[in-house]
N, C-alpha and C. Protein backbone atom coordinates (compact mmCIF):
# COMPACT_ATOMS: atom_id res chain seq x y z
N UNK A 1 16.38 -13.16 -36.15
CA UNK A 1 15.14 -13.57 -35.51
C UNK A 1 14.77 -14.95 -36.07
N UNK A 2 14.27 -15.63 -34.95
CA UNK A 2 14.00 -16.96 -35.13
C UNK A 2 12.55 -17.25 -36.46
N UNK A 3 12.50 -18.56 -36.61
CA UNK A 3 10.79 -17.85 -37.35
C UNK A 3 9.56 -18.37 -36.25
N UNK A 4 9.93 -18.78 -35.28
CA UNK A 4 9.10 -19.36 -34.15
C UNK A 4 8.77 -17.81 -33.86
N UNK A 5 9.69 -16.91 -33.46
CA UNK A 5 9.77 -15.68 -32.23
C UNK A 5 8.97 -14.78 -33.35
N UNK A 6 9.15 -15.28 -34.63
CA UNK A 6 8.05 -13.90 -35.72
C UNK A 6 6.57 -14.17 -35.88
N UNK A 7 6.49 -15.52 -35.51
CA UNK A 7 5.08 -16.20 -35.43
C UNK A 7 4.74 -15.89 -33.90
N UNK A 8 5.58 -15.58 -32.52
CA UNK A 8 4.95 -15.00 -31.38
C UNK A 8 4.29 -13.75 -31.48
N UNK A 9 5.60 -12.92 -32.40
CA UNK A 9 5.18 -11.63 -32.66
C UNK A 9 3.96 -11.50 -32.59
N UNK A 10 3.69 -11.88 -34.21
CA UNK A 10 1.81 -12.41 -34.72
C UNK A 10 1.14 -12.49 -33.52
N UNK A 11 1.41 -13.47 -33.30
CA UNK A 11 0.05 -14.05 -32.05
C UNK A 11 -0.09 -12.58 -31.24
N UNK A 12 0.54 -12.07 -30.62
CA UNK A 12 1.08 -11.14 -29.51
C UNK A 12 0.27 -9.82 -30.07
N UNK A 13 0.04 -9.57 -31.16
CA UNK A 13 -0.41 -8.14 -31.73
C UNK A 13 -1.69 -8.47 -32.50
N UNK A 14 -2.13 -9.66 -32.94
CA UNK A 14 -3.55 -9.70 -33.33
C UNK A 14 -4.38 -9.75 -32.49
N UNK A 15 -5.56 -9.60 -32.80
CA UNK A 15 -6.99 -9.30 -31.13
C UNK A 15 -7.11 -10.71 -31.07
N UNK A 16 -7.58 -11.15 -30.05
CA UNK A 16 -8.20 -12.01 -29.01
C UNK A 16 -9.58 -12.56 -28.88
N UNK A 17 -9.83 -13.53 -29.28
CA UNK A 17 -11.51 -13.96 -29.26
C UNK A 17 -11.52 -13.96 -27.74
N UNK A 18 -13.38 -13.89 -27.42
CA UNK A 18 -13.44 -13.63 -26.30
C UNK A 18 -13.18 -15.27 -25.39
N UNK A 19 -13.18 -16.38 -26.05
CA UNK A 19 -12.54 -17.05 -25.71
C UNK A 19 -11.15 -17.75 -25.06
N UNK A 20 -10.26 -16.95 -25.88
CA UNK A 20 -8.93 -17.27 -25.84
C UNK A 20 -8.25 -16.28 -24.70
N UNK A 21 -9.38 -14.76 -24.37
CA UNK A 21 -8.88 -14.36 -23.08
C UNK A 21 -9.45 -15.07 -22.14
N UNK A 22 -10.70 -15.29 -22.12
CA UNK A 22 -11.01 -16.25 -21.39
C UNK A 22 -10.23 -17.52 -20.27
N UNK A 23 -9.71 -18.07 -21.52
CA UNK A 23 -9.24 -19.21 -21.45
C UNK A 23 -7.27 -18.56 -20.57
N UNK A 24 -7.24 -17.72 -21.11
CA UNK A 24 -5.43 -16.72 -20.59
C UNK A 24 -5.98 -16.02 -19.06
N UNK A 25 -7.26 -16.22 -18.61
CA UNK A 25 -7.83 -15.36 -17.44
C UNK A 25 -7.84 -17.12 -16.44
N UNK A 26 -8.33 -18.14 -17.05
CA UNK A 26 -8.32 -19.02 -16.35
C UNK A 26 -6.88 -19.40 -16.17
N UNK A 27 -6.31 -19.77 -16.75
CA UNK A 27 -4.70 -19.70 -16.86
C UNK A 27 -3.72 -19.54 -15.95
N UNK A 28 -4.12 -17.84 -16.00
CA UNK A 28 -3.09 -16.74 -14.66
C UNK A 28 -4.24 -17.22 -13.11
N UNK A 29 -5.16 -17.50 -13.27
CA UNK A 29 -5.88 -18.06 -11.48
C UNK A 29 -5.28 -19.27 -11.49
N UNK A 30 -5.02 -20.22 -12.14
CA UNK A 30 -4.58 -21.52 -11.87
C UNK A 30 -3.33 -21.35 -11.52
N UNK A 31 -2.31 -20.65 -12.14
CA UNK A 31 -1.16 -19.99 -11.84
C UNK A 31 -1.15 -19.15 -10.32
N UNK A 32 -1.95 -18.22 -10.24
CA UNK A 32 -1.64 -17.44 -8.79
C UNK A 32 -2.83 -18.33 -7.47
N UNK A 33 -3.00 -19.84 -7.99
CA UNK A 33 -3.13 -20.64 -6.86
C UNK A 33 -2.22 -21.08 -7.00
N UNK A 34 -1.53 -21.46 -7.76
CA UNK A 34 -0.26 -22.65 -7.40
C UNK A 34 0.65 -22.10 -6.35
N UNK A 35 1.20 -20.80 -6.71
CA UNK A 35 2.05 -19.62 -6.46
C UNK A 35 1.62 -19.58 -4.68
N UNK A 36 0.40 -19.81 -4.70
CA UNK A 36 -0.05 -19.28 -3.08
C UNK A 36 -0.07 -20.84 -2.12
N UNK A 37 -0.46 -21.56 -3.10
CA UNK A 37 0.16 -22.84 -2.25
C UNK A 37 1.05 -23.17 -1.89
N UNK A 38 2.35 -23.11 -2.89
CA UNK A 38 3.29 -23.10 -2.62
C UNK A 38 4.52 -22.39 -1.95
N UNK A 39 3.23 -20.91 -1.62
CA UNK A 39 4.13 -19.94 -0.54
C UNK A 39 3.80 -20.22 0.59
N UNK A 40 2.31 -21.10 1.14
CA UNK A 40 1.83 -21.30 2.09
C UNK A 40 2.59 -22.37 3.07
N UNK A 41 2.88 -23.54 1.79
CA UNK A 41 4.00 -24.70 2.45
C UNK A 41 5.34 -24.43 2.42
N UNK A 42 5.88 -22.87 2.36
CA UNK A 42 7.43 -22.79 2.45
C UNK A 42 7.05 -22.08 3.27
N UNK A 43 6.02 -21.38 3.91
CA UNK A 43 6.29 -20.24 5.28
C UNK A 43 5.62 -20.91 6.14
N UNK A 44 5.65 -22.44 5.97
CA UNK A 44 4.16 -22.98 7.22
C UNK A 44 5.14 -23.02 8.45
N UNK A 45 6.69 -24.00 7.66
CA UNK A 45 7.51 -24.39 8.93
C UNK A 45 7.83 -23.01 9.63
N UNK A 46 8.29 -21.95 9.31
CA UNK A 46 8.53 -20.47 9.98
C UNK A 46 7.36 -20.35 10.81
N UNK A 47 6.36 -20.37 10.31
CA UNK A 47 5.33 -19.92 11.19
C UNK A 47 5.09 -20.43 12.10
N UNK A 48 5.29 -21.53 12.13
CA UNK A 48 4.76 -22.56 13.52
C UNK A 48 6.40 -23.00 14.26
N UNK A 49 7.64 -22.31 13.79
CA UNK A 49 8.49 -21.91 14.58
C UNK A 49 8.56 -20.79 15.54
N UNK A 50 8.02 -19.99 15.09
CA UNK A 50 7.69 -18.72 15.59
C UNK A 50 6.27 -18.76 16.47
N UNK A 51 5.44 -19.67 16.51
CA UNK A 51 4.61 -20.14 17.34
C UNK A 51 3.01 -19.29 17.10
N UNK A 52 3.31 -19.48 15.56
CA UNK A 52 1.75 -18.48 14.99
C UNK A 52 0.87 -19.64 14.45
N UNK A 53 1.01 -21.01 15.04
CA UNK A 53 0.41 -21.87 14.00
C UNK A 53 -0.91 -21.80 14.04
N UNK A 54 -1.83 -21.35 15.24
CA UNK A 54 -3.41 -21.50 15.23
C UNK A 54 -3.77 -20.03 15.28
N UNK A 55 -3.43 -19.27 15.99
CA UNK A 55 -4.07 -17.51 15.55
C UNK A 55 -2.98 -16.67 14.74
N UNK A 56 -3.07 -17.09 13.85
CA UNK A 56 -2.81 -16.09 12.62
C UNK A 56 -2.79 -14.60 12.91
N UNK A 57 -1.46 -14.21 12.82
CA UNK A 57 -1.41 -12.50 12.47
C UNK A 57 -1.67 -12.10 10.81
N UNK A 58 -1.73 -11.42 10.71
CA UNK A 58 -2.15 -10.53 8.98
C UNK A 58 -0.60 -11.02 8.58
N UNK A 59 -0.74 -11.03 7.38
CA UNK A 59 0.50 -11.25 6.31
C UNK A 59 1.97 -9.84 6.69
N UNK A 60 1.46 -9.31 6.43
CA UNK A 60 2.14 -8.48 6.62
C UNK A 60 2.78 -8.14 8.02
N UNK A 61 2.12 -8.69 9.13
CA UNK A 61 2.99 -7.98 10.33
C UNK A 61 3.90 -9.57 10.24
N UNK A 62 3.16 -10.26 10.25
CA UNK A 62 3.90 -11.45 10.25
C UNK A 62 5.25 -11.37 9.74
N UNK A 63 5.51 -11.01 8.71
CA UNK A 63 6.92 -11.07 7.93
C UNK A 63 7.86 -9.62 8.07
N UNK A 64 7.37 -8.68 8.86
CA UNK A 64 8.10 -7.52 9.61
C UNK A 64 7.98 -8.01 10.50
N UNK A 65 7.11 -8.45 11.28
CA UNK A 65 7.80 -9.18 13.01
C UNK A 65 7.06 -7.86 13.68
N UNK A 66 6.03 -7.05 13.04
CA UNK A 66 5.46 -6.01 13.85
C UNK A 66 4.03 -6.17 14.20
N UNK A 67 3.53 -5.49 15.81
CA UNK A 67 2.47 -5.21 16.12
C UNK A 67 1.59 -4.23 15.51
N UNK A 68 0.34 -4.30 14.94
CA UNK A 68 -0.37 -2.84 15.19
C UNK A 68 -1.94 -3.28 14.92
């Protein structure tokens, strides 16, 4: 074991000021916007191949190709 990966350990198993989750809560949203932007501009060209560019179906039928 590295001594970097025994000092993660540490970090990983001591408690958390209410700050520092805080700050790991802002983090993962900045993260699952990026994630959604960047799924938005890889399925835009599909979508507006498929001719869904102004009325939007739900996520889900969209990518089964189903009605309901």
């Amino acid at each position: 074991m590295m001594p970097y990966q025994s000092y993660q350990g540490y970090q990983a198993g001591r408690p958390k000021t209410v700050d520092e989750i805080r700050r790991a809560h802002e983090q993962l949203g900045h993260m699952a916007e990026n994630i959604s932007w960047l799924w938005q501009h890889a399925t835009r060209p599909l979508a507006l191949l498929r001719g869904q560019g102004q009325g939007r179906r739900p996520a889900r039928s969209a990518l089964l190709g189903a009605e309901r």
